[in-house]
Protein backbone atom coordinates (compact mmCIF):
# COMPACT_ATOMS: atom_id res chain seq x y z
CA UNK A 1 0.00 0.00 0.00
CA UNK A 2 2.66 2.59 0.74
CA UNK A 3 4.80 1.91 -2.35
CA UNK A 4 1.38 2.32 -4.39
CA UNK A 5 0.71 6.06 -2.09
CA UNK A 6 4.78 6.66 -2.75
CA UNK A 7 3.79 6.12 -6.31
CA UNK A 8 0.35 8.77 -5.92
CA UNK A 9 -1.07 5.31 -7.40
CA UNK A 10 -4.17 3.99 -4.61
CA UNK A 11 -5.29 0.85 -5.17
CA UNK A 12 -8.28 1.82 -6.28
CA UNK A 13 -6.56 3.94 -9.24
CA UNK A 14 -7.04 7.42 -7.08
CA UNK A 15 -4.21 9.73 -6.90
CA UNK A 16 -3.35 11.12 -3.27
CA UNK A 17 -6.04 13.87 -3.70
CA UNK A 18 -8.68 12.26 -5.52
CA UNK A 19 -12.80 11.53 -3.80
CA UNK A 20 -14.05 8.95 -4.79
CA UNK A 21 -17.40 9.34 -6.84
CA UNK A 22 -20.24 11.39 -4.81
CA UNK A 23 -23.81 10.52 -5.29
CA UNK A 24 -26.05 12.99 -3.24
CA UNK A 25 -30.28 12.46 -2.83
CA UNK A 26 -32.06 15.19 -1.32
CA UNK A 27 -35.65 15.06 0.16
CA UNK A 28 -35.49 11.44 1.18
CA UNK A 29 -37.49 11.34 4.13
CA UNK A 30 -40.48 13.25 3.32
CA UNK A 31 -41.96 13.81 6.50
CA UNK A 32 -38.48 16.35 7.25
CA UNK A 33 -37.64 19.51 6.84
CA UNK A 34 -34.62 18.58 5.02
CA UNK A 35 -33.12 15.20 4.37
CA UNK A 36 -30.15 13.67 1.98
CA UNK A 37 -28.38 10.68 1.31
CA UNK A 38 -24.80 10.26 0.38
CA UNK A 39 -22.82 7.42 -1.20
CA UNK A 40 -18.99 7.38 -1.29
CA UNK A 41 -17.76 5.67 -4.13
CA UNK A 42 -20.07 2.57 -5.92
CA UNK A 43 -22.70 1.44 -2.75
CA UNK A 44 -19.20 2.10 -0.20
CA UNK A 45 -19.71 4.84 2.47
CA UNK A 46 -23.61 5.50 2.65
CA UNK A 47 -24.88 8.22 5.09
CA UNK A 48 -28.64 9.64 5.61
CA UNK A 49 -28.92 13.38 7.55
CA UNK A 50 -32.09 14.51 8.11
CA UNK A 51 -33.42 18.05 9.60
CA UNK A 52 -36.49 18.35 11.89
CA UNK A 53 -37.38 21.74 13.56
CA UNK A 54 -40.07 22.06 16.77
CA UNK A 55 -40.82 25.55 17.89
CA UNK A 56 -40.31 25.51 21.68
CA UNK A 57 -39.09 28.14 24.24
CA UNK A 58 -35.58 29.77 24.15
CA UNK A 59 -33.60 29.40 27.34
CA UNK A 60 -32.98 32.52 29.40
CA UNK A 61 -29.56 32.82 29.06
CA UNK A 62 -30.06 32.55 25.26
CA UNK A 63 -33.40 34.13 24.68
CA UNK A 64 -32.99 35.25 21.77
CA UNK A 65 -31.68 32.26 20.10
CA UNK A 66 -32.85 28.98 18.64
CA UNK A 67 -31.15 25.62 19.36
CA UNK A 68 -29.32 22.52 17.35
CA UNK A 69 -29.04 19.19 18.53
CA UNK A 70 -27.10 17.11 16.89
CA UNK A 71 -27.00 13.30 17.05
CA UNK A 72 -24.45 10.73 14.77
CA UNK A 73 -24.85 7.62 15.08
CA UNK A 74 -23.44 4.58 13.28
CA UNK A 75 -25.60 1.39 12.28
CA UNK A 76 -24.16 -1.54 14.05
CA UNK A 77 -24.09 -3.44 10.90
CA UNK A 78 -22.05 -0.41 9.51
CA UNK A 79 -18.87 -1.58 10.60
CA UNK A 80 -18.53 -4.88 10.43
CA UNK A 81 -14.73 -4.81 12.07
CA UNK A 82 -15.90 -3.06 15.55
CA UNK A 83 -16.87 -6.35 17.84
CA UNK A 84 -18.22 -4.76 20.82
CA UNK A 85 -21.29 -2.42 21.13
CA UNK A 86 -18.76 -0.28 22.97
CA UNK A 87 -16.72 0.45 20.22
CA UNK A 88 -19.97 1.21 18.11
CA UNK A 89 -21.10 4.09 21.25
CA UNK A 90 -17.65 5.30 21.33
CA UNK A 91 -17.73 6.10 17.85
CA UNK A 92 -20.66 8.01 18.14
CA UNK A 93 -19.81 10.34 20.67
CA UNK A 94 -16.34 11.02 18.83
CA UNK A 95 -17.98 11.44 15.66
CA UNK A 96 -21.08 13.73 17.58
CA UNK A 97 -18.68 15.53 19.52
CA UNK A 98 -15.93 16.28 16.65
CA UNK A 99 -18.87 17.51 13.69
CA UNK A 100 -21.07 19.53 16.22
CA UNK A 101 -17.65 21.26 18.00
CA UNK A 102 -17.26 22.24 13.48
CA UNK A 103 -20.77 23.46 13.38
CA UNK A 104 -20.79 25.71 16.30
CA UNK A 105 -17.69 26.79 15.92
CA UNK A 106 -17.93 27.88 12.36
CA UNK A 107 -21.20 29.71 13.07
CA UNK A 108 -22.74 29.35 9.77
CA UNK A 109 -26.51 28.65 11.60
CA UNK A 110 -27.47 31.99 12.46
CA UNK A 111 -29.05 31.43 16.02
CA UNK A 112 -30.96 34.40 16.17
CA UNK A 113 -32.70 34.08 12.99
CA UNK A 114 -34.12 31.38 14.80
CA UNK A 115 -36.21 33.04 16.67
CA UNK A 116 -39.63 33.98 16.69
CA UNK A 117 -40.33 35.86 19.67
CA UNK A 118 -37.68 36.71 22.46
CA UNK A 119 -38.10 34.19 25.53
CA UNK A 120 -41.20 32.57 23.89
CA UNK A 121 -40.91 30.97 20.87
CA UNK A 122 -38.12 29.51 18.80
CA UNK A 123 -36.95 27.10 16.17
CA UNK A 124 -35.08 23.95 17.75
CA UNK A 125 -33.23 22.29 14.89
CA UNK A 126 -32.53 18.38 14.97
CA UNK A 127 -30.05 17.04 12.80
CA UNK A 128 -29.85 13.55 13.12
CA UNK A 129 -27.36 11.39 10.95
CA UNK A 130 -26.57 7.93 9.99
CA UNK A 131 -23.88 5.84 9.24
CA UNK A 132 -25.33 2.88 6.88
CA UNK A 133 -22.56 1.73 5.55
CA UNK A 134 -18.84 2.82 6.68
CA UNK A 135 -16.35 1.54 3.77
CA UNK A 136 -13.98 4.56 5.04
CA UNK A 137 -13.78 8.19 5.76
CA UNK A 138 -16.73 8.33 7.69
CA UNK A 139 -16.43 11.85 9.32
CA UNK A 140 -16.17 13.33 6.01
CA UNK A 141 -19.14 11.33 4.75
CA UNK A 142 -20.87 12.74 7.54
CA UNK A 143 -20.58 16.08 7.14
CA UNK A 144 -21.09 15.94 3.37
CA UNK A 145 -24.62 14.75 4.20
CA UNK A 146 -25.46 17.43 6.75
CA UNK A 147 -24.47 20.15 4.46
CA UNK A 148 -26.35 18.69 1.27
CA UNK A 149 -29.45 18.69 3.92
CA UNK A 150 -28.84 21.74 5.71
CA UNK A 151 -28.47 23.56 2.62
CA UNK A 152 -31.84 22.17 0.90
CA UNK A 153 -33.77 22.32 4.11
CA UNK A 154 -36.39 24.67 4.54
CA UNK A 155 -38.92 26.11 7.73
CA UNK A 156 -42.64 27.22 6.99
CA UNK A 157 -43.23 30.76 7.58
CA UNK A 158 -44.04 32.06 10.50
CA UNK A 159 -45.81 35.09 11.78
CA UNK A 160 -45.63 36.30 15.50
CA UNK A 161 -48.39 38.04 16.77
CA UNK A 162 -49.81 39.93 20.04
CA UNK A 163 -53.20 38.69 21.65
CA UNK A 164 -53.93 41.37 24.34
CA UNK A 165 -53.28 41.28 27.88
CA UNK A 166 -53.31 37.64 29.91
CA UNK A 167 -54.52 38.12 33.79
CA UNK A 168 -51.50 39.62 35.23
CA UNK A 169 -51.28 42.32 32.23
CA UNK A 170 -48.79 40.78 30.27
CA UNK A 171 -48.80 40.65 26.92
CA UNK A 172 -49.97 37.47 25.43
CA UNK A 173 -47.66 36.90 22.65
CA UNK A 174 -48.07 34.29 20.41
CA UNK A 175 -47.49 32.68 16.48
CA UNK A 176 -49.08 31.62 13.50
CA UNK A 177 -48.09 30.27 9.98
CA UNK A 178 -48.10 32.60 7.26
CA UNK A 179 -48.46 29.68 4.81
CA UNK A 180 -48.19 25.85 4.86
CA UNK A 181 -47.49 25.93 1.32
CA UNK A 182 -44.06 24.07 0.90
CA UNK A 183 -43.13 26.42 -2.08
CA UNK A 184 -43.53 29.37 0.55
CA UNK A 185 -40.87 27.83 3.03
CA UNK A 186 -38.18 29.89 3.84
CA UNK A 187 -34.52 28.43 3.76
CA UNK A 188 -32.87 27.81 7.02
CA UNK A 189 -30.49 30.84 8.14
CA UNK A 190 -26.87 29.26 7.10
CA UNK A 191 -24.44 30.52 5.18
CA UNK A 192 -20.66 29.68 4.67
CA UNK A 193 -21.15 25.93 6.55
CA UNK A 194 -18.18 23.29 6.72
CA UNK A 195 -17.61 20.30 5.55
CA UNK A 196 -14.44 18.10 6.74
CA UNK A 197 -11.41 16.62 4.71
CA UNK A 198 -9.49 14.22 6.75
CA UNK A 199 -5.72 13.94 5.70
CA UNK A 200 -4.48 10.86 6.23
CA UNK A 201 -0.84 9.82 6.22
CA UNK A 202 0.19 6.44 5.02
CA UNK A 203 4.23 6.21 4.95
CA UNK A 204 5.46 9.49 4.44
CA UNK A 205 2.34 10.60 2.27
CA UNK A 206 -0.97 11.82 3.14
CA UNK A 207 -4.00 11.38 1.07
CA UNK A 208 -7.40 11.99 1.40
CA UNK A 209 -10.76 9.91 1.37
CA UNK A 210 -9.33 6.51 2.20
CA UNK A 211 -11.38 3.57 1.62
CA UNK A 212 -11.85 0.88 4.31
CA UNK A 213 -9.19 -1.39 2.66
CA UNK A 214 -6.80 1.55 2.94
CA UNK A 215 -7.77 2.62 6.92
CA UNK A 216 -7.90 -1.34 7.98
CA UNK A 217 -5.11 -3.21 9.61
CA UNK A 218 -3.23 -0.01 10.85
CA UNK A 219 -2.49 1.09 7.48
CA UNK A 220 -2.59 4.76 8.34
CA UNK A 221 -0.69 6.24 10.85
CA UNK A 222 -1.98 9.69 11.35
CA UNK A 223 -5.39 11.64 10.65
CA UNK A 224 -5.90 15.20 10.63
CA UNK A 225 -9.43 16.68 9.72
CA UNK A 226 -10.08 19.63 8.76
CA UNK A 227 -13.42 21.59 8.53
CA UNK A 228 -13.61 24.27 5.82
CA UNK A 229 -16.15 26.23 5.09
CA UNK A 230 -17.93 27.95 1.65
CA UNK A 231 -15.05 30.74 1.41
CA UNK A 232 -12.44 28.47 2.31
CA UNK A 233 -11.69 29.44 5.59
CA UNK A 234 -10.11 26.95 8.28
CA UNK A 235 -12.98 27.33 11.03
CA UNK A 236 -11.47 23.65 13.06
CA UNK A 237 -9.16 20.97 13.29
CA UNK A 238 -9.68 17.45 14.92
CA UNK A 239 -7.45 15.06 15.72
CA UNK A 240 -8.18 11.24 15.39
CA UNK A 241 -7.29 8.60 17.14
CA UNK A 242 -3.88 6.67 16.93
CA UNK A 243 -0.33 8.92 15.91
CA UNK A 244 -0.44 12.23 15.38
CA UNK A 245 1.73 14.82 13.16
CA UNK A 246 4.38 17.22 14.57
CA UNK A 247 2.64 20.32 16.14
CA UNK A 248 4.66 22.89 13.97
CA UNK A 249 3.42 21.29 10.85
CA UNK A 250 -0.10 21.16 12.14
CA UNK A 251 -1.00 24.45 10.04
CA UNK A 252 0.91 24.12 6.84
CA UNK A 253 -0.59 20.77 6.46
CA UNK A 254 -3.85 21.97 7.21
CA UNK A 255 -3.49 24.25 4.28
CA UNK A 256 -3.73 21.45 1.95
CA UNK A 257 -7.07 20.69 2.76
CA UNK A 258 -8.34 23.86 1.46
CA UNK A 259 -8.27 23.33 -2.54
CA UNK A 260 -9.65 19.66 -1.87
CA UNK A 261 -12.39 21.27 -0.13
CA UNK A 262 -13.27 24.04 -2.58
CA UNK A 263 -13.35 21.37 -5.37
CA UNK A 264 -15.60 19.02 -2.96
CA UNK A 265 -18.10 21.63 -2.36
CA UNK A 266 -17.67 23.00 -5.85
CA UNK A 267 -19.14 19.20 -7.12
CA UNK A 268 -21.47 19.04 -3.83
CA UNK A 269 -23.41 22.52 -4.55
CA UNK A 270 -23.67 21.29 -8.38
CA UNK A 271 -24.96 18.07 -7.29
CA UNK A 272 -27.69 19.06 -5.36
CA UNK A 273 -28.58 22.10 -7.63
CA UNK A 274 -27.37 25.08 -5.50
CA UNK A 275 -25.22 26.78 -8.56
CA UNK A 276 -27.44 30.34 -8.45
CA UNK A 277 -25.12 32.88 -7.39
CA UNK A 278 -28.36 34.40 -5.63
CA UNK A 279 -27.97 32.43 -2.62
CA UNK A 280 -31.66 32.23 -1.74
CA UNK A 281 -33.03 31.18 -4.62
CA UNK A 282 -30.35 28.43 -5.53
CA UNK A 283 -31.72 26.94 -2.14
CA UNK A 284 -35.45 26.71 -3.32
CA UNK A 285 -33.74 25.71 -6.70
CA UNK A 286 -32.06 22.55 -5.33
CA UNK A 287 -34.92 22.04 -3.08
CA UNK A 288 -37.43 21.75 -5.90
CA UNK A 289 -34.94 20.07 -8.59
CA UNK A 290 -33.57 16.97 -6.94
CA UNK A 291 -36.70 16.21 -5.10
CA UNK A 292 -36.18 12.71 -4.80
CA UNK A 293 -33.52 12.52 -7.03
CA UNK A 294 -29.85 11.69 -7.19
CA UNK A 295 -27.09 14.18 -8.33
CA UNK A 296 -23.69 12.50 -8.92
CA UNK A 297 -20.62 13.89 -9.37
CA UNK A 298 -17.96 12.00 -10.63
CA UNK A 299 -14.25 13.22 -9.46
CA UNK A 300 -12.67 12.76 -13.03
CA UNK A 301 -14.82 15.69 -13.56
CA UNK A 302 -13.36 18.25 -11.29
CA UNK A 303 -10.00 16.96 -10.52
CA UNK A 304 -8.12 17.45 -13.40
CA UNK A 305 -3.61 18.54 -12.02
């Protein structure tokens, strides 16, 4: 395997800094907000996110602001090499912990557009996402399928309004929907969100996507992933488990991440139909284009050095 990386020959054929294929179906679960499905390579690394929002009451500390939860979880038939159900949980919470600490620290969900009325009423946003099959890179997978449903996902309208005064002369403040017409959704408030490349170093190389064969049997040493986001822009790093690389080339290396990214989410945003440069409307454009439908995009198409 490393004389093959040495080489930039995988054994699959991929160079260092080749994807494999990406096949991306949005609006999969119809009873969501937002939903899509993404395959790694031909039926390898499958992942389903899905978005459901539930207006409840802010907290007071954040009253102003909606919520996210966010839940990964891997099938236990995913991974066919982890034995125990304890190695299953563990991977959750690494996988949970490492994409949420991305999301919230990138701050592409705008919080306060979230919320309806101050202290009463706001959007809670579940993201929920599942493993299905993990043939390799799984973090990456992950977060490809929470953008490609984040992005297409979409909250009805809502109205607040004032109902007089309740017993103790407050005002009774309240909400309606100003349409339950999916066409008159609005998009949800993010802009610039990350997705993760994981570099990977086999022998004195590091490449990126690795397939299961690749990752099995210690046959990478190091991983480094790094979340980017729409203007390229480093917004985290996380470091996985076994050997790490030298702290002083932490950065540089992370700076290779950056052009894989912007050609990922180049083929991503393509895939699932969000190439208007008017932001809004490329949303409502994906959301109504690929309704059911799979985009693929094929890296012999947009790696080309």
């Amino acid at each position: 395997m490393e004389a093959g990386v040495e080489q930039d020959v995988r054994a699959d054929g991929r160079r260092r800094v080749d994807y494999r294929d990406i096949s991306v179906t949005v609006d999969v679960v119809p009873s969501s907000h937002g939903s899509a499905r993404v395959i790694l390579g031909h039926d390898a690394t499958e992942v389903l996110a899905v978005v459901k929002a539930d207006l409840s009451q802010p907290s007071y500390e954040r009253a102003r602001c909606g919520t996210l939860e966010l839940n990964v979880e891997v099938s236990p038939l995913a991974l066919l090499y982890k034995e125990t159900g304890r190695e299953v949980e563990d991977l959750n919470a690494e996988l949970t912990t490492a994409f949420e600490s991305f999301l919230v620290e990138s701050g592409a969900l705008d919080m306060e557009a979230l919320c309806i009325t101050p202290g009463k009423y706001a959007w809670t946003i579940y993201l929920d996402v599942i493993v299905l099959e993990g043939q390799g890179n799984i973090l990456d997978a992950v977060s490809l399928a929470a953008y490609a449903a984040l992005r297409t996902a979409a909250l009805p309208g809502v109205d607040a309004i004032s109902g007089g005064l309740d017993s103790a002369n407050n005002p009774i403040e309240d909400f309606e929907l100003s349409s339950t017409d999916i066409l008159d959704a609005k998009p949800l408030p993010v802009q610039n969100l990350p997705i993760c490349i994981t570099l990977n170093r086999i022998g004195n190389f590091v490449v990126v996507d690795t397939a299961a064969e690749e990752e099995a049997e210690g046959g990478v040493q190091a991983r480094l992933t790094v979340a980017v986001d729409e203007t390229g822009h480093i917004c985290g790093l996380y470091k996985g488990a076994g050997g790490g690389f030298p702290v002083g080339e932490m950065h540089t290396l992370a700076q290779h991440a950056v052009p894989v990214a912007k050609k990922v989410l180049e083929g991503l945003k393509a895939a699932i139909g969000l190439t208007d440069k008017k932001e809004g409307r490329g949303i409502e454009k994906g959301v109504s284009k690929l309704r059911g439908e799979a985009g693929t995009w094929r890296r012999d198409a947009y790696v080309g050095e």
